[in-house]
N, C-alpha and C. Protein backbone atom coordinates (compact mmCIF):
# COMPACT_ATOMS: atom_id res chain seq x y z
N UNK A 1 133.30 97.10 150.81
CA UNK A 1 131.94 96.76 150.43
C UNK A 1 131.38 97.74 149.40
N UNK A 2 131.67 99.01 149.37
CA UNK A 2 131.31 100.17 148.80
C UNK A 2 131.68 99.76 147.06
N UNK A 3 133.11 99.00 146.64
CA UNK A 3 132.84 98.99 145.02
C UNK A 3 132.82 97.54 145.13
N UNK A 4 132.31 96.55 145.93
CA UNK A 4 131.74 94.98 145.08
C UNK A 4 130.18 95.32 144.87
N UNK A 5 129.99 95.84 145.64
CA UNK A 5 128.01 96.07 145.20
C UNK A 5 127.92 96.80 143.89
N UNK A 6 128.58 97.76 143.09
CA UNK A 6 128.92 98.42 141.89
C UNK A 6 128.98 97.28 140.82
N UNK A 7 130.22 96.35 141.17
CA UNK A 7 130.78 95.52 140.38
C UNK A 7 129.84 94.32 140.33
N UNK A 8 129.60 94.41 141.15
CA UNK A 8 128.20 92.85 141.00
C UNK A 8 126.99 93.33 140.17
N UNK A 9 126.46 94.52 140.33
CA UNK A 9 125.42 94.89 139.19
C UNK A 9 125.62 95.11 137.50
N UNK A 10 127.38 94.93 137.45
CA UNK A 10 127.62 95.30 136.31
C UNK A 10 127.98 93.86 135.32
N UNK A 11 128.51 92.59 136.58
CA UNK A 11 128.82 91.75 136.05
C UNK A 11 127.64 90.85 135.95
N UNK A 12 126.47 91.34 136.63
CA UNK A 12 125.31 90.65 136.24
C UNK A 12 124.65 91.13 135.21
N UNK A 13 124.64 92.17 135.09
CA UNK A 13 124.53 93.26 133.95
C UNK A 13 124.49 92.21 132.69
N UNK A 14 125.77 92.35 132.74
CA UNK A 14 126.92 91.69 131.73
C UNK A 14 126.48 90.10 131.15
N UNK A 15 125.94 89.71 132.30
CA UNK A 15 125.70 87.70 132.44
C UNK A 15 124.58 87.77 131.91
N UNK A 16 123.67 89.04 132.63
CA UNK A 16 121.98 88.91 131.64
C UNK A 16 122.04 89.36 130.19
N UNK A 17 123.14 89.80 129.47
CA UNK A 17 122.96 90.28 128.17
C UNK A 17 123.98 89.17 127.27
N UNK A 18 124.71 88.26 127.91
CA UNK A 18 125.22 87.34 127.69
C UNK A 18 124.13 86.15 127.27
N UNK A 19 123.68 85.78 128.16
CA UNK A 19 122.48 84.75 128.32
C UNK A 19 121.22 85.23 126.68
N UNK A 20 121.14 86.65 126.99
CA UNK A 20 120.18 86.71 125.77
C UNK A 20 120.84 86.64 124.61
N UNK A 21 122.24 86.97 124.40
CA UNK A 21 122.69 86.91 122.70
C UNK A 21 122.98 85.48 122.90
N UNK A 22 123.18 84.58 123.53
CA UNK A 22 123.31 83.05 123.46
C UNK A 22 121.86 82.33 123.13
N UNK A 23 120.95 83.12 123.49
CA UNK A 23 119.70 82.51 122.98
C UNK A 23 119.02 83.11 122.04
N UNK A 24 119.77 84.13 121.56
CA UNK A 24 119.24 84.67 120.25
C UNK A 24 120.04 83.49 119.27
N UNK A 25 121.43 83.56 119.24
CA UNK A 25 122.29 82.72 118.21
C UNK A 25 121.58 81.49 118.57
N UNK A 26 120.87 80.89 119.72
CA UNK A 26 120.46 79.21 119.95
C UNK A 26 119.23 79.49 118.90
N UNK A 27 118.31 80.26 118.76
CA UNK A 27 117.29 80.56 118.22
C UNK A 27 117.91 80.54 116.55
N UNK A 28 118.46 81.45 116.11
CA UNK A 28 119.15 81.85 114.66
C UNK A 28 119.57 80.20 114.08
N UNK A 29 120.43 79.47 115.66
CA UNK A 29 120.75 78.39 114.53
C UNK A 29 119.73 77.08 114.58
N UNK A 30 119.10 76.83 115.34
CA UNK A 30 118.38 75.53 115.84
C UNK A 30 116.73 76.24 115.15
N UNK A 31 116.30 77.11 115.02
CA UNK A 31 115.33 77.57 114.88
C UNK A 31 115.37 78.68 113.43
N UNK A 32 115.92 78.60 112.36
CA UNK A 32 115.49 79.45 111.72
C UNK A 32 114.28 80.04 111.39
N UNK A 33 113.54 79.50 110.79
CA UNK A 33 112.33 79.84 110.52
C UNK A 33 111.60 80.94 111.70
N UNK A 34 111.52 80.69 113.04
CA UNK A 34 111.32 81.91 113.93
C UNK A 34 112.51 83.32 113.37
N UNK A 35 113.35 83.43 112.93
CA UNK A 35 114.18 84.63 113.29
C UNK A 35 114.51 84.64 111.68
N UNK A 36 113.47 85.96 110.80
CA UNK A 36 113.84 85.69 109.39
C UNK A 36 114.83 87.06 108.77
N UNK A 37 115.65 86.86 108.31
CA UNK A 37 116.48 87.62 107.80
C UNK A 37 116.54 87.87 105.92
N UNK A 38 115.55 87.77 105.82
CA UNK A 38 115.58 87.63 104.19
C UNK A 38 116.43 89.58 103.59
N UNK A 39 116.54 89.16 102.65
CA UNK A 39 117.22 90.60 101.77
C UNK A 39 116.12 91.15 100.64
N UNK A 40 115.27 90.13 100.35
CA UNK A 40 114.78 89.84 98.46
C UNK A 40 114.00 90.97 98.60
N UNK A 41 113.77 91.47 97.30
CA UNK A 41 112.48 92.62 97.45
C UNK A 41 110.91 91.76 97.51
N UNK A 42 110.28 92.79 97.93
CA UNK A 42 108.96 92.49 98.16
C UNK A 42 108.09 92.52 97.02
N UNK A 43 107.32 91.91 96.85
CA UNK A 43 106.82 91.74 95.66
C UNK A 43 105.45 92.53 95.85
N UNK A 44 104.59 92.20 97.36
CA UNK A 44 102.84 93.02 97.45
C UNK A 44 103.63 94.03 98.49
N UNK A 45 102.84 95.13 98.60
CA UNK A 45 103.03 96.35 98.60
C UNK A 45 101.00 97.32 98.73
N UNK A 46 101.03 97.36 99.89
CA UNK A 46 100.11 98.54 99.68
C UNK A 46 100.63 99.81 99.92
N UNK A 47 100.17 100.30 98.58
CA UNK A 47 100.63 102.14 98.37
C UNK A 47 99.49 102.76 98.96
N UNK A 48 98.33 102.57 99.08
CA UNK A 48 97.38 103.47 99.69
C UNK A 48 96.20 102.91 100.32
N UNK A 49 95.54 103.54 101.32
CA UNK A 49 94.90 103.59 102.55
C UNK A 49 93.09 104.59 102.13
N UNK A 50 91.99 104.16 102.06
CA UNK A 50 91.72 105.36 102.43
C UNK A 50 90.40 104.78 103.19
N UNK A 51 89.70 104.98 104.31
CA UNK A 51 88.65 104.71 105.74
C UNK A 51 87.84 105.74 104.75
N UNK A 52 86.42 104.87 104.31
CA UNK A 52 85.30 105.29 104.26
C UNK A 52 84.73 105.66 105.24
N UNK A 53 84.41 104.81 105.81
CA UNK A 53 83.36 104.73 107.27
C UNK A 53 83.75 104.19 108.66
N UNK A 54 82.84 103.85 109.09
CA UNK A 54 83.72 102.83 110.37
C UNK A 54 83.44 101.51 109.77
N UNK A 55 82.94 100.57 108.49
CA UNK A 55 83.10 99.51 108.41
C UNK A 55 83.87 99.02 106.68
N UNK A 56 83.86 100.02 105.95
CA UNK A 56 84.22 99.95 104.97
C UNK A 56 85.90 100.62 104.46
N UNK A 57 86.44 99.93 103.90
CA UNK A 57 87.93 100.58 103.93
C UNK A 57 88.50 100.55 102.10
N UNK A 58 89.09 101.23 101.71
CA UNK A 58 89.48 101.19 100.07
C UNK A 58 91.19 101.66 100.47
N UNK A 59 91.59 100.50 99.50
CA UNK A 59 92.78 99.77 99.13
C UNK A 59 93.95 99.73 98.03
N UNK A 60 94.40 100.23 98.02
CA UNK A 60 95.42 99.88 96.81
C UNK A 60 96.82 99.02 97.19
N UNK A 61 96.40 97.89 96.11
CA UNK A 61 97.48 96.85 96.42
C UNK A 61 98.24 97.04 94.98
N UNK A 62 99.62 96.87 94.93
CA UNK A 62 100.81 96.61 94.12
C UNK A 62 101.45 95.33 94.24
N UNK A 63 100.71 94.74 93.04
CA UNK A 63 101.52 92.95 93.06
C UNK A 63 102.36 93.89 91.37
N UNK A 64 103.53 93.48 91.80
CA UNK A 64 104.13 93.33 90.43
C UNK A 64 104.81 94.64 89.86
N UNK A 65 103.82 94.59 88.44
CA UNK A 65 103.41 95.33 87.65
C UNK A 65 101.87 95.84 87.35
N UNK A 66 101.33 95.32 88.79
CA UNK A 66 99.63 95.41 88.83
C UNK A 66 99.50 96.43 89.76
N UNK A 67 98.24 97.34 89.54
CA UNK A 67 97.63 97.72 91.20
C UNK A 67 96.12 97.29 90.81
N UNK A 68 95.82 96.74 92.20
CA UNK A 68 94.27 96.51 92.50
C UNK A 68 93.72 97.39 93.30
N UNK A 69 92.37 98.02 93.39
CA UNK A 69 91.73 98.72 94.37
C UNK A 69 90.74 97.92 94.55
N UNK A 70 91.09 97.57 96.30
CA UNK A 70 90.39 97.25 96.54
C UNK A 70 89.18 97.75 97.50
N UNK A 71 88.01 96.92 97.91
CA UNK A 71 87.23 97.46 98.84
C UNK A 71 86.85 96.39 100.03
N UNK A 72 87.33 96.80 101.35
CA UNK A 72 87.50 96.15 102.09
C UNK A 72 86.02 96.67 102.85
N UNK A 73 85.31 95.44 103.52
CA UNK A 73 84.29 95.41 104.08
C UNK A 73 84.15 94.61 105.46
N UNK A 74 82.85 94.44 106.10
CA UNK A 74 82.37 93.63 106.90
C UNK A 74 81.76 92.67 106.48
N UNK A 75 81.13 92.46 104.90
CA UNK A 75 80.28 91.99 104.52
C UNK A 75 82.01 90.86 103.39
N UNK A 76 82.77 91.51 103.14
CA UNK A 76 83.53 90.60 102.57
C UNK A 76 84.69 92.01 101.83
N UNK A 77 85.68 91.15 100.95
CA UNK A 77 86.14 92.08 99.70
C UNK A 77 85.74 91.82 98.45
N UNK A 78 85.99 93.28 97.81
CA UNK A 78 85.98 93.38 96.46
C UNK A 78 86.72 94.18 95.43
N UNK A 79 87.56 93.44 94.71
CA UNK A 79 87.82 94.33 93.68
C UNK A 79 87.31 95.20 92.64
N UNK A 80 87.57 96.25 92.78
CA UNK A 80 86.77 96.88 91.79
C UNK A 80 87.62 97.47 90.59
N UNK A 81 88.97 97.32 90.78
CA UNK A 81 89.32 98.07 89.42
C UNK A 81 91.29 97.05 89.33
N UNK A 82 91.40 96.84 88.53
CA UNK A 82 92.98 96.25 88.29
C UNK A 82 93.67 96.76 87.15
N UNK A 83 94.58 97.70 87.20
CA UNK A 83 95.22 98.78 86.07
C UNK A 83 96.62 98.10 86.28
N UNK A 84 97.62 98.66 85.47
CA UNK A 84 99.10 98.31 85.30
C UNK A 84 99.42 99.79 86.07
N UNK A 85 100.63 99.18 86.91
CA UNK A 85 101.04 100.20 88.22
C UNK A 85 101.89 101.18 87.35
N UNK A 86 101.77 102.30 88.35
CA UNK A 86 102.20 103.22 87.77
C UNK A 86 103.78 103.13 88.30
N UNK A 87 104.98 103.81 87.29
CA UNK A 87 106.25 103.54 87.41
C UNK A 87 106.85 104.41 88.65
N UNK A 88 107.24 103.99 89.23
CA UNK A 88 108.22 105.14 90.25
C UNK A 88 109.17 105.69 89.91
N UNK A 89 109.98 106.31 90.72
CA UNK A 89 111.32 107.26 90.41
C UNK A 89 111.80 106.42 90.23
N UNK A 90 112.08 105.10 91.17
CA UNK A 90 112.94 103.98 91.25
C UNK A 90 113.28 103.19 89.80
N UNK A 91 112.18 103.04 89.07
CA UNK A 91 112.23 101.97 88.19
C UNK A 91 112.55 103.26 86.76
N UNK A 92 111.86 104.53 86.57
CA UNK A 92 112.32 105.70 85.83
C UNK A 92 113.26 106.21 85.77
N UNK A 93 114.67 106.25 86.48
CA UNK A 93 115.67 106.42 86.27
C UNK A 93 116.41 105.26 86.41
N UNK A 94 117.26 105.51 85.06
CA UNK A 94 117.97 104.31 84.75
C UNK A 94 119.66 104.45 84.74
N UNK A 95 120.35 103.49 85.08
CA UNK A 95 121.90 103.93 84.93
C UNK A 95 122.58 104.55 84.13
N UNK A 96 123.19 105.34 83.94
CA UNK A 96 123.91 105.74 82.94
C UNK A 96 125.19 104.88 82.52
């Protein structure tokens, strides 16, 4: 009795982690759209954060080759300024 009580927690173990990768793959194939695996780069991007107050918040969004600052409210948003983004390391070094 001493190693089936061992072996039964392991083969149930085993059956409950069975059961979930069978309903992950039931999910992946019958359901894509729930379970997204994309690769592509991202196109929006917020680079910065900054809490005025407790109701007002300022924003910087990166679409593109754009940044917007924005100003996030209770009362609504607003843009207040849209410049051409500044380049990163990423896009500044180039292959040799």
């Amino acid at each position: 009795m001493e190693i089936i009580d061992p072996l039964r927690m392991i083969f149930g173990f085993a059956f409950t982690i069975a059961l979930l990768l069978g309903a992950w793959l039931a999910v992946r194939r019958f359901a894509p759209g729930m379970v997204q695996a994309t690769t592509k780069k991202k196109n929006l991007a917020i680079t910065e954060a900054l809490q005025l107050d407790t109701r007002r918040r300022l924003v910087t969004i990166q679409d593109h080759d754009q940044e917007h600052l924005i100003l996030l409210g209770a009362s609504g948003e607003t843009v207040l300024q849209t410049r051409p983004a500044k380049k990163t390391e990423e896009t500044d070094s180039e292959p040799a």
